[in-house]
C-alpha atoms as a PDB file:
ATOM      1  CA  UNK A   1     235.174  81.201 155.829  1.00  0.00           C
ATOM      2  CA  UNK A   2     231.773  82.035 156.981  1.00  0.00           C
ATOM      3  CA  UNK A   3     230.813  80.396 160.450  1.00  0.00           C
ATOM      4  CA  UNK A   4     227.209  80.034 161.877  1.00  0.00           C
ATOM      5  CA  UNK A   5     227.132  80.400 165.651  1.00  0.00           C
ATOM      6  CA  UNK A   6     224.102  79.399 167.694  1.00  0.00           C
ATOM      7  CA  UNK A   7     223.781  80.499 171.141  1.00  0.00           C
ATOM      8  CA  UNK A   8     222.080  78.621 173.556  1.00  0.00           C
ATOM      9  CA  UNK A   9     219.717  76.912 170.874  1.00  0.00           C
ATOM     10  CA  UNK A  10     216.563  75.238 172.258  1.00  0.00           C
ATOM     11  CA  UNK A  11     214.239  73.666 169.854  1.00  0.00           C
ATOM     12  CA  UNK A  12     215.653  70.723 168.151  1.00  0.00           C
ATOM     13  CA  UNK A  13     214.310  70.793 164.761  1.00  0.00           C
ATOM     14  CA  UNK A  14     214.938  74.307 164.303  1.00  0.00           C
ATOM     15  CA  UNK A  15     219.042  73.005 164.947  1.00  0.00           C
ATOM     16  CA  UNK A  16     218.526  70.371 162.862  1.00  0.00           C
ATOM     17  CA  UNK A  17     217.392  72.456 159.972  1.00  0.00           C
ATOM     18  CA  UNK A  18     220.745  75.165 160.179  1.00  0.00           C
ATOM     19  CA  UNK A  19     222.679  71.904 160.154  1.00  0.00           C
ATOM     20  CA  UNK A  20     221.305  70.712 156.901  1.00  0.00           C
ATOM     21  CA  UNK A  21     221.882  74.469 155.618  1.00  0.00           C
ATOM     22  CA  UNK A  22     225.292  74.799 156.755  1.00  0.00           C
ATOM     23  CA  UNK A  23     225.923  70.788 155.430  1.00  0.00           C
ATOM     24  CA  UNK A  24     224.847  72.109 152.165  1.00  0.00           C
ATOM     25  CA  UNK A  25     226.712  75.391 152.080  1.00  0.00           C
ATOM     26  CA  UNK A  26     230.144  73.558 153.569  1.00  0.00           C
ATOM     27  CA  UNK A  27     229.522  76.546 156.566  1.00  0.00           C
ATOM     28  CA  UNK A  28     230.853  75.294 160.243  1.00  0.00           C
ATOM     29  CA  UNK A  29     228.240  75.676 162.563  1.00  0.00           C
ATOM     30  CA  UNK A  30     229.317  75.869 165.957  1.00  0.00           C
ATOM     31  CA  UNK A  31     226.646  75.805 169.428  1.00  0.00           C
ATOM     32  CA  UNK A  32     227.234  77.376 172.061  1.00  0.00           C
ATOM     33  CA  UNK A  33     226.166  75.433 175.563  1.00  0.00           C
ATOM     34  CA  UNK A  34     223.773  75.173 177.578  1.00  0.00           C
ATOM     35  CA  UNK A  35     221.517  73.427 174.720  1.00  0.00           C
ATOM     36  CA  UNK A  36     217.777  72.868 175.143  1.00  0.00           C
ATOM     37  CA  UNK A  37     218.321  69.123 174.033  1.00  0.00           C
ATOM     38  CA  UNK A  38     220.742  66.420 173.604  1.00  0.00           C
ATOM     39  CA  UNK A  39     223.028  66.150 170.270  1.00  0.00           C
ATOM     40  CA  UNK A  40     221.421  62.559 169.856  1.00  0.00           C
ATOM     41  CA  UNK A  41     217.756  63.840 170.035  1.00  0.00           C
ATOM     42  CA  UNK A  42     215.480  62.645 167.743  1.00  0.00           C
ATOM     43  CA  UNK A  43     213.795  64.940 166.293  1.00  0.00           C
ATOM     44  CA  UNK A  44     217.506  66.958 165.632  1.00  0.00           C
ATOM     45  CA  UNK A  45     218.534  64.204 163.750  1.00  0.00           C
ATOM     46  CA  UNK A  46     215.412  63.842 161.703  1.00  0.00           C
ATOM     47  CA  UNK A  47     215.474  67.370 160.947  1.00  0.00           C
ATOM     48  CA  UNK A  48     219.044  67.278 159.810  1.00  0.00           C
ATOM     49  CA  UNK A  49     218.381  63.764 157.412  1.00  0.00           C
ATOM     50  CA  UNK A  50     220.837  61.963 156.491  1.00  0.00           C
ATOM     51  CA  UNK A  51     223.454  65.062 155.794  1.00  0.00           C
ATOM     52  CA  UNK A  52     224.825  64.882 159.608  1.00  0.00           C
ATOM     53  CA  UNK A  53     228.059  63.490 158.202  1.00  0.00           C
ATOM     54  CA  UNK A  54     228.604  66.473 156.076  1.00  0.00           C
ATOM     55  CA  UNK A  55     228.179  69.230 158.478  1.00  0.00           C
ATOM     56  CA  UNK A  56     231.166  70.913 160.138  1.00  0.00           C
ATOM     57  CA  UNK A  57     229.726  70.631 163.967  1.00  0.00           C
ATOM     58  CA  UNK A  58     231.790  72.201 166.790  1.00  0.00           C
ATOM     59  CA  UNK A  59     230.182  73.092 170.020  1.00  0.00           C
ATOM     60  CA  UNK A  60     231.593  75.018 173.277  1.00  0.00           C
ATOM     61  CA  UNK A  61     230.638  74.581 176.768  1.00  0.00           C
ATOM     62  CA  UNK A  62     229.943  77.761 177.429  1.00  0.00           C
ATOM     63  CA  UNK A  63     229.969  81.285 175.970  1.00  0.00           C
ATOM     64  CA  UNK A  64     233.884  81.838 177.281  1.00  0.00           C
ATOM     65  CA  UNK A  65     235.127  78.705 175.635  1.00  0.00           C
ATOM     66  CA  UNK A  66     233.293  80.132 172.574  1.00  0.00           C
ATOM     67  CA  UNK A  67     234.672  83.131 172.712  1.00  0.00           C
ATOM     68  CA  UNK A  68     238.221  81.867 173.487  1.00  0.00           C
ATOM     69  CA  UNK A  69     238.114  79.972 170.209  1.00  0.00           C
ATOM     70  CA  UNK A  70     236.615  82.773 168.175  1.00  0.00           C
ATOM     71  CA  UNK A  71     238.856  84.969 169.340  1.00  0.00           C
ATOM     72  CA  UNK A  72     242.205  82.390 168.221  1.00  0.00           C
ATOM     73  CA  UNK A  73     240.837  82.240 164.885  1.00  0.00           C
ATOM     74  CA  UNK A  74     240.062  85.921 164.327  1.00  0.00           C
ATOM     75  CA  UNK A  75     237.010  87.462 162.610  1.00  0.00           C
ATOM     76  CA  UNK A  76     234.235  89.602 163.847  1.00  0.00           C
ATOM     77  CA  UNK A  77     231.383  88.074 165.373  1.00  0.00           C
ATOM     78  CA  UNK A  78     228.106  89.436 163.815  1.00  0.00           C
ATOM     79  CA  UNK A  79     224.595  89.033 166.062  1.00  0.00           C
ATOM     80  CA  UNK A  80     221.505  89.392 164.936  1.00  0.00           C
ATOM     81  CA  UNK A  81     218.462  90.556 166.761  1.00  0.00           C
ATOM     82  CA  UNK A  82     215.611  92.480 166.593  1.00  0.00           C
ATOM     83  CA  UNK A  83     216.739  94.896 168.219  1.00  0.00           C
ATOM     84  CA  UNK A  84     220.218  95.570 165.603  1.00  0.00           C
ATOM     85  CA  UNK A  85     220.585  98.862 164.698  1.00  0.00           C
ATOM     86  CA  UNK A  86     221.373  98.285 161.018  1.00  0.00           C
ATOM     87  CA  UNK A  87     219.880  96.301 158.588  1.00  0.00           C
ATOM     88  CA  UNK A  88     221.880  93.144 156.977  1.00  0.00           C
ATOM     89  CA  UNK A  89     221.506  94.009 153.647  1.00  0.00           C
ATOM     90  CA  UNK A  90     223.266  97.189 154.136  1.00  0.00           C
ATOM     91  CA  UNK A  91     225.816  95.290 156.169  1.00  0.00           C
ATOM     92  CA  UNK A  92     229.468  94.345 154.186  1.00  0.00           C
ATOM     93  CA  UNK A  93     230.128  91.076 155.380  1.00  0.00           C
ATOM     94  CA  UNK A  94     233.884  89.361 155.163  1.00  0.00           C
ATOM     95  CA  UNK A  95     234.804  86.150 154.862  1.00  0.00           C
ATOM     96  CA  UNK A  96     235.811  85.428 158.081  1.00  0.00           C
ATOM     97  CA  UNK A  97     232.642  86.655 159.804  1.00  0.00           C
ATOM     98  CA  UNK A  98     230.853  84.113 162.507  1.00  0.00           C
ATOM     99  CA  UNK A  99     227.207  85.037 162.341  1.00  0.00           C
ATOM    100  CA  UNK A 100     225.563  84.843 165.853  1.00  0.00           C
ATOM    101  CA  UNK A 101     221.615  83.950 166.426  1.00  0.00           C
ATOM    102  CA  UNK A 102     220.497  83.092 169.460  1.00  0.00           C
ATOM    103  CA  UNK A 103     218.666  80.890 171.452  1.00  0.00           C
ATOM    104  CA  UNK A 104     214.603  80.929 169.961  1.00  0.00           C
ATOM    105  CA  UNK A 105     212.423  82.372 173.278  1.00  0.00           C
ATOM    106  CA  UNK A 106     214.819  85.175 174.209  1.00  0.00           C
ATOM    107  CA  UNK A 107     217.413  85.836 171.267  1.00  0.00           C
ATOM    108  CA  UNK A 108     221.237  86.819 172.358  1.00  0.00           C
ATOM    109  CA  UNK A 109     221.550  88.004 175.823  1.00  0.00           C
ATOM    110  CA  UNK A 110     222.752  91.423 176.123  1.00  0.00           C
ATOM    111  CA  UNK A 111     226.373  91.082 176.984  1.00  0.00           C
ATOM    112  CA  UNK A 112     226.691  89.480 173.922  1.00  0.00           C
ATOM    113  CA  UNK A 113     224.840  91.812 171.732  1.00  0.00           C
ATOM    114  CA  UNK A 114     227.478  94.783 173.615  1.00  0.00           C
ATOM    115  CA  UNK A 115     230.449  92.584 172.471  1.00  0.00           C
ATOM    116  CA  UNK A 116     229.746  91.876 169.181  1.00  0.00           C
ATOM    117  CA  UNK A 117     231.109  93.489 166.540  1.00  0.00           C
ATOM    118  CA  UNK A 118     228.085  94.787 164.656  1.00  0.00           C
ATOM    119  CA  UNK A 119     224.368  94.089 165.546  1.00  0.00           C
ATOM    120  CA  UNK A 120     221.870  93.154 162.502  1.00  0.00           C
ATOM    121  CA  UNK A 121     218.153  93.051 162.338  1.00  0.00           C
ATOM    122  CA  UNK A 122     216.018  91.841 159.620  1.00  0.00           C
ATOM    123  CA  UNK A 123     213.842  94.231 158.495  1.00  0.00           C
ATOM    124  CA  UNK A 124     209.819  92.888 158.262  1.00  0.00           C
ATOM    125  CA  UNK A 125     207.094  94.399 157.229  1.00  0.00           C
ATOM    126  CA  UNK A 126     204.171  93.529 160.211  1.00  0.00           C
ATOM    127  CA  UNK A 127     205.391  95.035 163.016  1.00  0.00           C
ATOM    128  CA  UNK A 128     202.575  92.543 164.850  1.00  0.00           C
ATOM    129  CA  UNK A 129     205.413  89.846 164.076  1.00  0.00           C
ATOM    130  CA  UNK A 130     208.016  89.728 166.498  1.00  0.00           C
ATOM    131  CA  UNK A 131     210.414  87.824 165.062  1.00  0.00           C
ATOM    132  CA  UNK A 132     211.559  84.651 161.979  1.00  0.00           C
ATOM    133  CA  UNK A 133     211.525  81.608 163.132  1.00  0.00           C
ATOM    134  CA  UNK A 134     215.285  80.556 164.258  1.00  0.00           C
ATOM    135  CA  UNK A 135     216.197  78.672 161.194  1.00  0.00           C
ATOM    136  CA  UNK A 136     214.639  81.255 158.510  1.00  0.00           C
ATOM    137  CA  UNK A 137     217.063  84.288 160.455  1.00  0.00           C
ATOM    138  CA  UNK A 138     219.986  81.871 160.325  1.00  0.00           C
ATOM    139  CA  UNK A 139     219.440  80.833 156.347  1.00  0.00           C
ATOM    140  CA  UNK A 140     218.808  84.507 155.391  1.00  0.00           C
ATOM    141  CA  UNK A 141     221.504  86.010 157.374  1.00  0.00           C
ATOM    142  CA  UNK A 142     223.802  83.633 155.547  1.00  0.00           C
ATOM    143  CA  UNK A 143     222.660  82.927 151.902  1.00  0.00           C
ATOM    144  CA  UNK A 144     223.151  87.585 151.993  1.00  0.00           C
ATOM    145  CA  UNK A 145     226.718  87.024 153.050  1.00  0.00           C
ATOM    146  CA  UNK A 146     227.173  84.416 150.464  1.00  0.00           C
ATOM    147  CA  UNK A 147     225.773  86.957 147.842  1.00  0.00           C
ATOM    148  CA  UNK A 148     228.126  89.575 148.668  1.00  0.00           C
ATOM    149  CA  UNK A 149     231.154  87.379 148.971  1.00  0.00           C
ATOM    150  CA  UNK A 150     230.146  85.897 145.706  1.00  0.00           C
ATOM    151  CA  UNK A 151     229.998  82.039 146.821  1.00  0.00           C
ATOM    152  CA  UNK A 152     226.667  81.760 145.269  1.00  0.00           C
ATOM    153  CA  UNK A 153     227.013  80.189 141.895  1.00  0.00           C
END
């Protein structure tokens, strides 16, 4: 199963809306602490609606506890940047793939980007843009993997 792994996340809403996607897409999301807000904030919860009871929510206290657990459960873990090399929809995703963003003023640090298994970028057309927004990245990155693995209907 696809996971959706948030690193260091700081702007509530933008948390609040990959929680409604993954809620609606039965897709675990998983954050990775230090968070730039509370669980119980506000404006995460509003963002999120009323579909907080259907999302799969784990999060880690740090990047090693992460990492532990990723690394029990097997899979590659997949960043994305704007600095990846390759392009995600030339990327073959599999099933078990946890799809890394992170956090929205600095992405994933680099020791992360050097362990993960493949680094994706998403191609745009302005190079006066420097990046999506958080929860854009995080909905493209996993409604492609969905196409692929053919759990759109």
């Amino acid at each position: 199963m696809l996971r959706v792994v948030l690193v260091y996340p700081e702007i509530p809403p933008n948390t609040g809306n990959i929680a409604r996607t993954c809620a609606a897409t039965q897709t675990e999301l998983h954050l990775v602490e230090p968070l730039g807000f509370e669980i119980t904030d506000r404006y995460l919860k509003r963002a999120g609606l009323d579909y907080w009871p259907y999302v799969d929510l784990y999060t880690h206290p740090s990047w090693s506890d992460f990492r532990n657990a990723q690394q029990q459960q097997g899979g590659r873990t997949v960043g994305f940047s704007t600095s990846g090399t390759q392009s995600y929809l030339k990327f073959q995703f599999r099933p078990d793939d946890w799809l890394l963003f992170g956090s929205e003023s600095s992405g994933l640090p680099r020791d992360i980007l050097q362990a993960s298994s493949a680094v994706l970028r998403i191609p745009m057309d302005n190079s006066q843009v420097r990046s999506l927004n958080l929860s854009v990245s995080a909905a493209v990155g996993l409604f492609e993997a969905r196409r692929q693995l053919a759990k759109i209907p």
